[in-house]
PDB file of N, CA and C in Angstrom:
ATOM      1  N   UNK A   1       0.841  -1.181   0.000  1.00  0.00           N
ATOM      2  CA  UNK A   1       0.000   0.000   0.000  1.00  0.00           C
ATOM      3  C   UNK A   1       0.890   1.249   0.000  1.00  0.00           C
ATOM      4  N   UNK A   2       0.708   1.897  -0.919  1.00  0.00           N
ATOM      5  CA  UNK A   2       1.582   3.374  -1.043  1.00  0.00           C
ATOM      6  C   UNK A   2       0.799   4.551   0.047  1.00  0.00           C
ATOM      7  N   UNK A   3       2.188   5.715   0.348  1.00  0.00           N
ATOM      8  CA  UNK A   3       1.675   6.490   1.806  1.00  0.00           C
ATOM      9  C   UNK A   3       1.264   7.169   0.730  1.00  0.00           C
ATOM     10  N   UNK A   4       0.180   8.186   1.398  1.00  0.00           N
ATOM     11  CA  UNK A   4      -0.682   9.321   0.383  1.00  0.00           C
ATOM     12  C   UNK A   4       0.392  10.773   0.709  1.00  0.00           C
ATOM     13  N   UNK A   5       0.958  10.779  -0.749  1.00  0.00           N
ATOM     14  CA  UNK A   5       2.508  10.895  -0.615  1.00  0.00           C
ATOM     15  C   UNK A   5       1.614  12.906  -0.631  1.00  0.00           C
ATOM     16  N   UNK A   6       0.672  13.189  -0.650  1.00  0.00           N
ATOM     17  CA  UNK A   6       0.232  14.998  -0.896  1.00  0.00           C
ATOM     18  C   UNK A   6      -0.271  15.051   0.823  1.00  0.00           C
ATOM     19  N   UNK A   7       0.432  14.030   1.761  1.00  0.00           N
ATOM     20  CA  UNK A   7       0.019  14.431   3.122  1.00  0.00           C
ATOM     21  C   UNK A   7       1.490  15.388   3.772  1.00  0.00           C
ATOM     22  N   UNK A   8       2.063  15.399   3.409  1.00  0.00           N
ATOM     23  CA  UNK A   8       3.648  16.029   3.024  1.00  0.00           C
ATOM     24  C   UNK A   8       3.148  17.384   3.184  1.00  0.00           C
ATOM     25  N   UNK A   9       2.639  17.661   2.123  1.00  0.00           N
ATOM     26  CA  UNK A   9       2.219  19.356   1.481  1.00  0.00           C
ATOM     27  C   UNK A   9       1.504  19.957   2.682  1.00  0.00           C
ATOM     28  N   UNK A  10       0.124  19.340   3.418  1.00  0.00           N
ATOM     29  CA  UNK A  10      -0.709  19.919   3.416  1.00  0.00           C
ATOM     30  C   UNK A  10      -0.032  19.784   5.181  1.00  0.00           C
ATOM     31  N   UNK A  11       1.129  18.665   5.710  1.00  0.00           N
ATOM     32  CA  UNK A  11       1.050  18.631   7.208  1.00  0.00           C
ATOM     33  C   UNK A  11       2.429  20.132   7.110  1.00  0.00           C
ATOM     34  N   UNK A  12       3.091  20.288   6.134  1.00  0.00           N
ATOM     35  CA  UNK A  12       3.887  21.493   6.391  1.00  0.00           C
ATOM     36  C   UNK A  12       2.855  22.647   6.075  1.00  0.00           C
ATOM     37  N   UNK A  13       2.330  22.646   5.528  1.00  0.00           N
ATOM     38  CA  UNK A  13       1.121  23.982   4.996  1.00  0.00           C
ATOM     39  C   UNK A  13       0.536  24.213   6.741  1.00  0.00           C
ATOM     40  N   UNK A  14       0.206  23.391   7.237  1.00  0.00           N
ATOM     41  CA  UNK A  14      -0.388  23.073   8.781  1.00  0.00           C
ATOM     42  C   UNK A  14       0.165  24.219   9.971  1.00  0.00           C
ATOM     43  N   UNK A  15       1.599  24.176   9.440  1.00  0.00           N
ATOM     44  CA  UNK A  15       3.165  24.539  10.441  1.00  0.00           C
ATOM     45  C   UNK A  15       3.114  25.619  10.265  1.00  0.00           C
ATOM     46  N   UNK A  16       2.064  26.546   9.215  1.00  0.00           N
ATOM     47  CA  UNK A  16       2.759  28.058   8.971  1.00  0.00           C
ATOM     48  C   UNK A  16       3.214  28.887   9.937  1.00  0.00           C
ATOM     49  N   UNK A  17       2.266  28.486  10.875  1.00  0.00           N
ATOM     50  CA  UNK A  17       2.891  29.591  12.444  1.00  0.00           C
ATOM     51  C   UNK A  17       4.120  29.451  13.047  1.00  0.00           C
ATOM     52  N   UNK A  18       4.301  28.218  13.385  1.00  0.00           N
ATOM     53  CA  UNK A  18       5.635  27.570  13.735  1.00  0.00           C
ATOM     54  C   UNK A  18       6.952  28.170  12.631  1.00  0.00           C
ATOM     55  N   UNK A  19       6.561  27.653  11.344  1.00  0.00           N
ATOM     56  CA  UNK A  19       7.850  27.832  10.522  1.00  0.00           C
ATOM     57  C   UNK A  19       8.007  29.631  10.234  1.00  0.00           C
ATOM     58  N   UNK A  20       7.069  30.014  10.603  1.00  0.00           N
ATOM     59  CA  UNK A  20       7.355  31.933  10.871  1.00  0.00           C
ATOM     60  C   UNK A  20       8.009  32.454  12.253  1.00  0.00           C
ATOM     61  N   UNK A  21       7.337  31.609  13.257  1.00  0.00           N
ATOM     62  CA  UNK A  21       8.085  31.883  14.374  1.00  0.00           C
ATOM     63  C   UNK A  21       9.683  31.437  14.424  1.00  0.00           C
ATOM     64  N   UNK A  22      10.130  30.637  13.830  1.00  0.00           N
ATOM     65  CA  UNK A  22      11.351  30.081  13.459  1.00  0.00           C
ATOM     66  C   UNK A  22      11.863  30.652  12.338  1.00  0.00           C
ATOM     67  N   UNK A  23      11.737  31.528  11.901  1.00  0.00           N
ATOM     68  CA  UNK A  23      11.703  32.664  10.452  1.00  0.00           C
ATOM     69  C   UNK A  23      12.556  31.457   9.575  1.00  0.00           C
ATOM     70  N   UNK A  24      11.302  30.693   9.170  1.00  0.00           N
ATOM     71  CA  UNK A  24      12.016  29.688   7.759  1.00  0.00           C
ATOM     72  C   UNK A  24      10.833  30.092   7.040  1.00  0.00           C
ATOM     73  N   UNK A  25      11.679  30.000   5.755  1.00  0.00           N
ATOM     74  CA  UNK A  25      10.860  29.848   4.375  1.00  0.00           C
ATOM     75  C   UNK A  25      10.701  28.438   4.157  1.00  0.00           C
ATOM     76  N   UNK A  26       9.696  28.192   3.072  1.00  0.00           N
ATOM     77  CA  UNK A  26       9.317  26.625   2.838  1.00  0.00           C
ATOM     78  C   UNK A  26       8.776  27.130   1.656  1.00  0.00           C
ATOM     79  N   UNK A  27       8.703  25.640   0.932  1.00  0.00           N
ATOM     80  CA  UNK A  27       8.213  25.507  -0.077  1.00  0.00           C
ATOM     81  C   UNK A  27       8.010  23.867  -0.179  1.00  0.00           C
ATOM     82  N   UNK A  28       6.968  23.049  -0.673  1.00  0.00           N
ATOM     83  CA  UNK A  28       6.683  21.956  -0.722  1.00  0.00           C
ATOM     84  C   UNK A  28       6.719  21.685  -2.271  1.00  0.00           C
ATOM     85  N   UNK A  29       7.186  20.113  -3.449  1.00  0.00           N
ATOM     86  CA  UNK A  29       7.195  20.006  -4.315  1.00  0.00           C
ATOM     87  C   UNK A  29       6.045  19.299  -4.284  1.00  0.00           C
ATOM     88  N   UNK A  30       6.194  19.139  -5.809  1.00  0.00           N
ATOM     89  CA  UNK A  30       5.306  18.199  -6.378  1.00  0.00           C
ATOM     90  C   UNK A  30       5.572  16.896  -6.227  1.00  0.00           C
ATOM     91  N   UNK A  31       4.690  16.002  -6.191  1.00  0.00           N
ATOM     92  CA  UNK A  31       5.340  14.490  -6.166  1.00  0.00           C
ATOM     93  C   UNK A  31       5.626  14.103  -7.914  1.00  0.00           C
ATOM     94  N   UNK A  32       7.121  13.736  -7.013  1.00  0.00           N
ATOM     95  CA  UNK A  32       8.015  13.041  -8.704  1.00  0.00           C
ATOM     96  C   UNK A  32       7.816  11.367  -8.877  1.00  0.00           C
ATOM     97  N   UNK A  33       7.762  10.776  -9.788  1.00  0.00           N
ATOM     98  CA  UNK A  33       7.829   9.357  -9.915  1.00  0.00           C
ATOM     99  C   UNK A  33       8.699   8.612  -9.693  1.00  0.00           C
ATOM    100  N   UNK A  34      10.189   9.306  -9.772  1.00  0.00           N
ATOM    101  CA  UNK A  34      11.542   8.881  -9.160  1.00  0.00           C
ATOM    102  C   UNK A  34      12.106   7.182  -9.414  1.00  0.00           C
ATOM    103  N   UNK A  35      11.235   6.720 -10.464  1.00  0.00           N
ATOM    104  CA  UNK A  35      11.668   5.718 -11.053  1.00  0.00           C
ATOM    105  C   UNK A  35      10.989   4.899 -10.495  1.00  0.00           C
ATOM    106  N   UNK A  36      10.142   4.923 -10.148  1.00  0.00           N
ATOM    107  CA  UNK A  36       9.124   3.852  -9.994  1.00  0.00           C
ATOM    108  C   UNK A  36       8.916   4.184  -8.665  1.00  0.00           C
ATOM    109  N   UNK A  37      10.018   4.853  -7.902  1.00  0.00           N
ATOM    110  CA  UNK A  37       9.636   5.414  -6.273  1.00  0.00           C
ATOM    111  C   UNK A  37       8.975   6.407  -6.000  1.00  0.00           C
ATOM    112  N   UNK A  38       7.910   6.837  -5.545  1.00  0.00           N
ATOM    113  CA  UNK A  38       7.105   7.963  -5.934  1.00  0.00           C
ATOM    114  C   UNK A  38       7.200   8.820  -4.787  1.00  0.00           C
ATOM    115  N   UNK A  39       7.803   9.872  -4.402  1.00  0.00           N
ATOM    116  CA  UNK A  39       8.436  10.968  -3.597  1.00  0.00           C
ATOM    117  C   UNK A  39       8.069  12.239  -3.738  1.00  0.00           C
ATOM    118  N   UNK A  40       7.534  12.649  -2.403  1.00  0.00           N
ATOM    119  CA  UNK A  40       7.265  14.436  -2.594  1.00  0.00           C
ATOM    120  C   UNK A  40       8.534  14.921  -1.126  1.00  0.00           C
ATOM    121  N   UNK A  41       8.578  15.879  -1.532  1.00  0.00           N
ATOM    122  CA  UNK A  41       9.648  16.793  -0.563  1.00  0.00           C
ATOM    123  C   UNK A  41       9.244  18.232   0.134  1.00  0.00           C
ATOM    124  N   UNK A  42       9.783  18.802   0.556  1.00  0.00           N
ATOM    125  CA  UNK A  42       9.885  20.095   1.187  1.00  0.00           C
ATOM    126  C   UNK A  42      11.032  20.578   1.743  1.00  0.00           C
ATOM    127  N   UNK A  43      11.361  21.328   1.567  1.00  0.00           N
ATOM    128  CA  UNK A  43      12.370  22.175   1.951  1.00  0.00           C
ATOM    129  C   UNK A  43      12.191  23.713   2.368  1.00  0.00           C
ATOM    130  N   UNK A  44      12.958  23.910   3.922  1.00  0.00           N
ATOM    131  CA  UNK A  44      12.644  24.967   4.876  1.00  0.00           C
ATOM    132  C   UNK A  44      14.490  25.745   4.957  1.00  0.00           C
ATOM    133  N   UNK A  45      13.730  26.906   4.933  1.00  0.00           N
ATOM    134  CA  UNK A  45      15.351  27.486   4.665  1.00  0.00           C
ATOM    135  C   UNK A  45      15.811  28.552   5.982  1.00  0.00           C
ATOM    136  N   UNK A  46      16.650  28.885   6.606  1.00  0.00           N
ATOM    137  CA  UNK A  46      16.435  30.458   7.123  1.00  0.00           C
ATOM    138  C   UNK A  46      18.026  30.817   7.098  1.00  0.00           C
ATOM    139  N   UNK A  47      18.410  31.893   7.691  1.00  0.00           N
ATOM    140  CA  UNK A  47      19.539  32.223   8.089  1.00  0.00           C
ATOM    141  C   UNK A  47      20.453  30.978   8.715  1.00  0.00           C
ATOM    142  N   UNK A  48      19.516  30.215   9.339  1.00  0.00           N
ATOM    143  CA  UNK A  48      20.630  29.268  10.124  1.00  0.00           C
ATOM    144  C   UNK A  48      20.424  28.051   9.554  1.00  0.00           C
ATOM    145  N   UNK A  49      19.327  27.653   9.234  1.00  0.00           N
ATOM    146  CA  UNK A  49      19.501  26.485   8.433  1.00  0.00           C
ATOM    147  C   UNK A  49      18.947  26.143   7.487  1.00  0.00           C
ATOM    148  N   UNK A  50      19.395  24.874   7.095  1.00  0.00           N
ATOM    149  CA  UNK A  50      18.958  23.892   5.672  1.00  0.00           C
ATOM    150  C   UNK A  50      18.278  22.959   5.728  1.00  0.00           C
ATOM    151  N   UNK A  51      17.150  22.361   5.855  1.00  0.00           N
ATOM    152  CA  UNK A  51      16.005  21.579   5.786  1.00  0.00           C
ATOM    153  C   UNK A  51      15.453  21.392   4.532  1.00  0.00           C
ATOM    154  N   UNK A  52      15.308  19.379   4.350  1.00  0.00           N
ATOM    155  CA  UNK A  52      14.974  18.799   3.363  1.00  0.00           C
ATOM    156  C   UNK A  52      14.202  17.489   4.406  1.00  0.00           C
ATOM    157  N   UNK A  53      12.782  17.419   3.751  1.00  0.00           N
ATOM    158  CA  UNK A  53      11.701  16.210   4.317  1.00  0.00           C
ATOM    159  C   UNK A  53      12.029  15.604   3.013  1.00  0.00           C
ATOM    160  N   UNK A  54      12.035  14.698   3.512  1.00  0.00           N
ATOM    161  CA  UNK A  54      11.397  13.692   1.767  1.00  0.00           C
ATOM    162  C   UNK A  54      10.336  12.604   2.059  1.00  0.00           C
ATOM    163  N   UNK A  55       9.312  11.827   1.933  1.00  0.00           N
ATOM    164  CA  UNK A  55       8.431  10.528   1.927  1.00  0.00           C
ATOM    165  C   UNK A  55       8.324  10.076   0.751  1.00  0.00           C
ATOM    166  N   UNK A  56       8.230   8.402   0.802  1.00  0.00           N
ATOM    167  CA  UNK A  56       8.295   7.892  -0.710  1.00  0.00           C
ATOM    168  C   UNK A  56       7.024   6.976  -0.547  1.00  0.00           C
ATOM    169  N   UNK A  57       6.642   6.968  -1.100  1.00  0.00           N
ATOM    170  CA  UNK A  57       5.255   6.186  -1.535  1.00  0.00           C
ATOM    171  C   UNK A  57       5.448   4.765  -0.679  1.00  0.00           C
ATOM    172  N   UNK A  58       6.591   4.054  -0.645  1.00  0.00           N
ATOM    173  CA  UNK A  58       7.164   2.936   0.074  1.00  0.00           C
ATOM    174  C   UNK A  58       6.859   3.157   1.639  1.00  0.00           C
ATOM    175  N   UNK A  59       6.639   4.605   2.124  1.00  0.00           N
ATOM    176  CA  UNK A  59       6.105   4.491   3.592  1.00  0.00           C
ATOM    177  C   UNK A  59       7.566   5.112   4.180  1.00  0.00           C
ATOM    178  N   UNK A  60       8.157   5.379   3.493  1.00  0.00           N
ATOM    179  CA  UNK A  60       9.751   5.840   4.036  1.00  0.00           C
ATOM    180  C   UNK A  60       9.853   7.533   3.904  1.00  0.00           C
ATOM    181  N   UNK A  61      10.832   7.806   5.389  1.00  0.00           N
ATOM    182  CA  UNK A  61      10.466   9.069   5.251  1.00  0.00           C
ATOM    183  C   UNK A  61      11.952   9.921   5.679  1.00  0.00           C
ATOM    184  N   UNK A  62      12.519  10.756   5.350  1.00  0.00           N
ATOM    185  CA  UNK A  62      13.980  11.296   6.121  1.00  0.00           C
ATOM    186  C   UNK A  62      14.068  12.778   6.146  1.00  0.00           C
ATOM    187  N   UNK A  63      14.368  12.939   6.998  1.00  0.00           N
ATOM    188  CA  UNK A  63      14.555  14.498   7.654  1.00  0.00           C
ATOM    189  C   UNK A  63      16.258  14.665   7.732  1.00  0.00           C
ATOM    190  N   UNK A  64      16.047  15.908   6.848  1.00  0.00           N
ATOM    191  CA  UNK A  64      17.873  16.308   6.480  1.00  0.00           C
ATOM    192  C   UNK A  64      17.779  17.499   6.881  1.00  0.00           C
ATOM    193  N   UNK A  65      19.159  17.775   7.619  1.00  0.00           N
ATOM    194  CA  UNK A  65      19.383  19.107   8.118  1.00  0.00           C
ATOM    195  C   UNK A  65      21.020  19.522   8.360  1.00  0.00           C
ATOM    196  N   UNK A  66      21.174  20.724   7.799  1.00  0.00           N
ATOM    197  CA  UNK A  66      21.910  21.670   8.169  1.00  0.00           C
ATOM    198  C   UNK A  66      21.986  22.638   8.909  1.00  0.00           C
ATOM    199  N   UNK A  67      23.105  23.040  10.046  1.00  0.00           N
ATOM    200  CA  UNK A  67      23.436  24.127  10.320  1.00  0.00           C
ATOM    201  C   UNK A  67      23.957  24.719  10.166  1.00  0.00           C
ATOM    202  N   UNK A  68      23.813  26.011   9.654  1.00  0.00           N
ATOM    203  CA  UNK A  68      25.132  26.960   9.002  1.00  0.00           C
ATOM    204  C   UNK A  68      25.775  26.982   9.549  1.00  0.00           C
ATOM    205  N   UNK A  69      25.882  27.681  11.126  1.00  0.00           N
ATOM    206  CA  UNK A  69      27.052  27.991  11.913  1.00  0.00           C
ATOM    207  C   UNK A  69      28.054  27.108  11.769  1.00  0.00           C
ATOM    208  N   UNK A  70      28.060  26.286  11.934  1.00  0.00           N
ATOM    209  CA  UNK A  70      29.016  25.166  12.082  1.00  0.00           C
ATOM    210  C   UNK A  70      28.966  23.599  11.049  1.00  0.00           C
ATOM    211  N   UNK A  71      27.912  23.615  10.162  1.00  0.00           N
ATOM    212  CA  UNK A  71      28.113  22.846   9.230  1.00  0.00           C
ATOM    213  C   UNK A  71      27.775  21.431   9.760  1.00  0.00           C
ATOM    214  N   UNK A  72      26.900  21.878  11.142  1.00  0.00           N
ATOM    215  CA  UNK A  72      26.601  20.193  11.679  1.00  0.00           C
ATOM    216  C   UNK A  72      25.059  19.524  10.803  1.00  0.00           C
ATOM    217  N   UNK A  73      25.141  18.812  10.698  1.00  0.00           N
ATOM    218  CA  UNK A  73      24.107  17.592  10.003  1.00  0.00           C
ATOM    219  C   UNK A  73      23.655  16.827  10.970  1.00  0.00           C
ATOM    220  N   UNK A  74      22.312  16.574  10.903  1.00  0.00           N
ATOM    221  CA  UNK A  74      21.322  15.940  11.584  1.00  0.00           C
ATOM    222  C   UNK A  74      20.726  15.112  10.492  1.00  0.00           C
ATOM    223  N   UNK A  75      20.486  14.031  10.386  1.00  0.00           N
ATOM    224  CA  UNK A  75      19.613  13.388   9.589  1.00  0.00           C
ATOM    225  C   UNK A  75      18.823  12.161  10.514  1.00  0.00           C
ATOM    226  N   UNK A  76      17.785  11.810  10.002  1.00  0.00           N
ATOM    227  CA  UNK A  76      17.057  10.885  10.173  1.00  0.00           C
ATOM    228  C   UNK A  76      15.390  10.350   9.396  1.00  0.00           C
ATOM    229  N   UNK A  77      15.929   8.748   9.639  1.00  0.00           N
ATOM    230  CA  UNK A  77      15.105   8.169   8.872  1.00  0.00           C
ATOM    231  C   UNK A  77      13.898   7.416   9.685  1.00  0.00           C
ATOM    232  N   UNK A  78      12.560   7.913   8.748  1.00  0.00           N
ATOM    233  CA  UNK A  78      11.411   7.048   9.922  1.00  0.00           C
ATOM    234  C   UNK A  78      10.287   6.134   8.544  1.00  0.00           C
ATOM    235  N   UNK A  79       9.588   5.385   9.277  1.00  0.00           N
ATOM    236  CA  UNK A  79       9.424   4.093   8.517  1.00  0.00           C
ATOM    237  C   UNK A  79       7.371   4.811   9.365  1.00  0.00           C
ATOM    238  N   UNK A  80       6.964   5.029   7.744  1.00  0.00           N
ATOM    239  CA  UNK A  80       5.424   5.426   8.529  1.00  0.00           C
ATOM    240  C   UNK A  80       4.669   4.291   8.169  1.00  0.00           C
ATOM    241  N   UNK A  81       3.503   4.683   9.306  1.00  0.00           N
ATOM    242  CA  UNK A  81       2.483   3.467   8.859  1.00  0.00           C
ATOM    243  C   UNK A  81       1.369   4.120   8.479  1.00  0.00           C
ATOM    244  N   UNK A  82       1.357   5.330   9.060  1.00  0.00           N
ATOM    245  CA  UNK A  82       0.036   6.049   8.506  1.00  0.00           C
ATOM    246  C   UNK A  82       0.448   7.273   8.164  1.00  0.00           C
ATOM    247  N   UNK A  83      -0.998   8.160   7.822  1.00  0.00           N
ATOM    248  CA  UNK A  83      -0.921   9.378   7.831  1.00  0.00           C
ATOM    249  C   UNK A  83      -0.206  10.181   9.330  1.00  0.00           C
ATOM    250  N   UNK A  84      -1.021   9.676  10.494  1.00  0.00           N
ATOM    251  CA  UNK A  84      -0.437  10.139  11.605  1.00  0.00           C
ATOM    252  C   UNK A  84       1.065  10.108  12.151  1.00  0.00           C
ATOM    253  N   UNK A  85       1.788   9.038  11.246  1.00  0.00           N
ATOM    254  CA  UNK A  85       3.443   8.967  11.599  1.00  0.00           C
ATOM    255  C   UNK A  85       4.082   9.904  11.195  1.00  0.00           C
ATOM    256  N   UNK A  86       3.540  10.963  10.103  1.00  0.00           N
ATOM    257  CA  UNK A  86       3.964  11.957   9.467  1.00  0.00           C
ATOM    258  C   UNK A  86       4.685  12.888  10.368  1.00  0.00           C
ATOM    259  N   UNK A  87       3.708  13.301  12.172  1.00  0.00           N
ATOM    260  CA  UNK A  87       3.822  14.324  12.905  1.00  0.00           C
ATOM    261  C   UNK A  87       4.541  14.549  13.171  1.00  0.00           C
ATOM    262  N   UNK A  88       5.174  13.239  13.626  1.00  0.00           N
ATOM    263  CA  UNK A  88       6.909  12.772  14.167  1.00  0.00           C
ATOM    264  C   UNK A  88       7.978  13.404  13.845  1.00  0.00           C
ATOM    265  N   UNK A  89       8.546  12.857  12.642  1.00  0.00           N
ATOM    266  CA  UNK A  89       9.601  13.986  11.717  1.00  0.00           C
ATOM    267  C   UNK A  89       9.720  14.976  12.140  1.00  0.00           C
ATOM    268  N   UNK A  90       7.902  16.384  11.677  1.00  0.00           N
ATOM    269  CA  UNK A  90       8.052  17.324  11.956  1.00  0.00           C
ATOM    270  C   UNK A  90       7.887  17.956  13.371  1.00  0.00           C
ATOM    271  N   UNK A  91       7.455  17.066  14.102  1.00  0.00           N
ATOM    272  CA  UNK A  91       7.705  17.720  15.356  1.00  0.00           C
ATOM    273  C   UNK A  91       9.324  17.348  16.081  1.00  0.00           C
ATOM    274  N   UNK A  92       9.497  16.660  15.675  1.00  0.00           N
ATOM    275  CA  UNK A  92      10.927  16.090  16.130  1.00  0.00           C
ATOM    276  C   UNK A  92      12.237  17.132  15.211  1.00  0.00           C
ATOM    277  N   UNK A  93      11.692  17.869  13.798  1.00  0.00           N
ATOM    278  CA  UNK A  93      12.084  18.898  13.410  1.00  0.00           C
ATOM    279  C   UNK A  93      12.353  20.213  14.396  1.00  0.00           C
ATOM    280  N   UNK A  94      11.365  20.493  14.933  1.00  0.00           N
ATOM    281  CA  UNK A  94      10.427  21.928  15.517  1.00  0.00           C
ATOM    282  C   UNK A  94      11.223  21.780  16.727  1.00  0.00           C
ATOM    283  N   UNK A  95      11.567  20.199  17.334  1.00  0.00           N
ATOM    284  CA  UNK A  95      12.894  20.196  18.476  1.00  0.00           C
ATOM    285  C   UNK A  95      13.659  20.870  18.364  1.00  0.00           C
ATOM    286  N   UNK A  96      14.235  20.261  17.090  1.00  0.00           N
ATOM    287  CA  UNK A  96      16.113  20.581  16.646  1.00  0.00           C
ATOM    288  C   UNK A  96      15.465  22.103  16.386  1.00  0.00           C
ATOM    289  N   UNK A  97      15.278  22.454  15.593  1.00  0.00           N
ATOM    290  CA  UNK A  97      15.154  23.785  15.488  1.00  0.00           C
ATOM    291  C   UNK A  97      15.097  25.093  16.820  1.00  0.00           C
ATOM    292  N   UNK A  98      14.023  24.392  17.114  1.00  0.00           N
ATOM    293  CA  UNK A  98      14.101  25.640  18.865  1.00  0.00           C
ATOM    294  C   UNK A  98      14.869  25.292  19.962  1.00  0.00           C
ATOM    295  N   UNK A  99      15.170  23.571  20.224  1.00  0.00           N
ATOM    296  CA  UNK A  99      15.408  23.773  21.405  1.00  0.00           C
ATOM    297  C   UNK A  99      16.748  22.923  21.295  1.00  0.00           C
ATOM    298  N   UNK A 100      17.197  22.644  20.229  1.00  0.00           N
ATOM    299  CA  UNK A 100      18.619  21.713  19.949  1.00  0.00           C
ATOM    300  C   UNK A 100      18.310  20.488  19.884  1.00  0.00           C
ATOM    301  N   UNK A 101      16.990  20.012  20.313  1.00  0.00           N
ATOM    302  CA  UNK A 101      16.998  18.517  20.864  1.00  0.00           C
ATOM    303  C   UNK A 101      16.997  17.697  19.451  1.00  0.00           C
ATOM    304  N   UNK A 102      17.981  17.010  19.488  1.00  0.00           N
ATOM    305  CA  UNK A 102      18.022  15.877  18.326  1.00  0.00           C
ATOM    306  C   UNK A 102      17.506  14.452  18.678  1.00  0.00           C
ATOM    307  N   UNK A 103      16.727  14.201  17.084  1.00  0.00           N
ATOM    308  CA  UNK A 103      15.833  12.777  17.603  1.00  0.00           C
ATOM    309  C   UNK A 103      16.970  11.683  17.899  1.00  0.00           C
ATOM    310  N   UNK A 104      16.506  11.028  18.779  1.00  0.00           N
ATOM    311  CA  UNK A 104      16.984   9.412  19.058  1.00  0.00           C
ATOM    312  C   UNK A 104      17.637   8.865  18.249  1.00  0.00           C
ATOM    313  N   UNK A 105      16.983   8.859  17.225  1.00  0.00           N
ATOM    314  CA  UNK A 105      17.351   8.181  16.559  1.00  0.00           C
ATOM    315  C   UNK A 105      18.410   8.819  15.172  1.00  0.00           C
ATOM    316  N   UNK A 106      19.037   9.480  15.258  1.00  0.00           N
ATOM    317  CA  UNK A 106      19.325  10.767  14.534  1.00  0.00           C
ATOM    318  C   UNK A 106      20.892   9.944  14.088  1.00  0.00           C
ATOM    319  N   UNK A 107      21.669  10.634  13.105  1.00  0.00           N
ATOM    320  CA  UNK A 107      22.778  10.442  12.493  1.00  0.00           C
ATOM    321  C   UNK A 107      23.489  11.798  12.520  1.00  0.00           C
ATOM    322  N   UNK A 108      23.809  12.371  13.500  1.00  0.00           N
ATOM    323  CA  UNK A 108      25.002  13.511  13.401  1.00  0.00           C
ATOM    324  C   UNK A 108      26.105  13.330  13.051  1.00  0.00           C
ATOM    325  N   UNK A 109      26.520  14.532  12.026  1.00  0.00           N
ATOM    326  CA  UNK A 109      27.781  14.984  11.751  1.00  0.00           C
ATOM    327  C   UNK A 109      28.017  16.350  11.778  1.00  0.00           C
ATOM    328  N   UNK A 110      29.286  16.321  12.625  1.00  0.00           N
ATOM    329  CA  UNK A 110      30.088  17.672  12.530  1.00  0.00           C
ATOM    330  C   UNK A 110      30.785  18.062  11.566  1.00  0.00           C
ATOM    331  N   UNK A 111      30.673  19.274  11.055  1.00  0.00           N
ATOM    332  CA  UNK A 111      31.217  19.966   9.649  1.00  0.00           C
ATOM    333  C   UNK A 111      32.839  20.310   9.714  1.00  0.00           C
TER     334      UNK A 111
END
């Protein structure tokens, strides 16, 4: 069963308050076919950082991040089952962003 890959768009569209209070820009794509993998994205920008969501139709989902200051990387990968696993990511985003807290499950690198 493929994730309903336009729940992407509409759970960052959701965030507008948040991603203003955090002065990021966003923009959500279109879903690409990606070779048979079918993937929509978003990407959040500001002074301090670089943010990329991606979900693939496969139920797979990864949160990429940059910090300017220092060039540290945060990434992580989550495995959804529903629409509701979506929240995760981005609230586990809205951590790192305000309060430093990196998910559990996270892959840091220092720049």
């Amino acid at each position: 069963m493929m994730f309903p890959l336009e729940a992407l768009s509409a759970a960052i569209a959701a965030r507008t308050v948040i991603w203003a209070r955090l002065a990021l820009r966003w923009q959500t794509g279109q879903v690409q076919p990606n070779h048979d993998k079918p993937v929509a994205s978003a990407v959040l920008e500001s002074s301090a950082w670089l943010v990329e969501v991606m979900i693939w139709g496969t139920r797979e989902a990864e949160l990429a991040t940059v910090r300017l200051a220092d060039d540290r990387i945060v990434n992580s990968h989550y495995d959804l089952s529903s629409r509701d696993d979506l929240e995760a990511p981005l609230d586990e985003l809205v951590g790192l962003l305000a309060a430093n807290t990196v998910p559990g499950a996270a892959v840091v690198a220092c720049g």
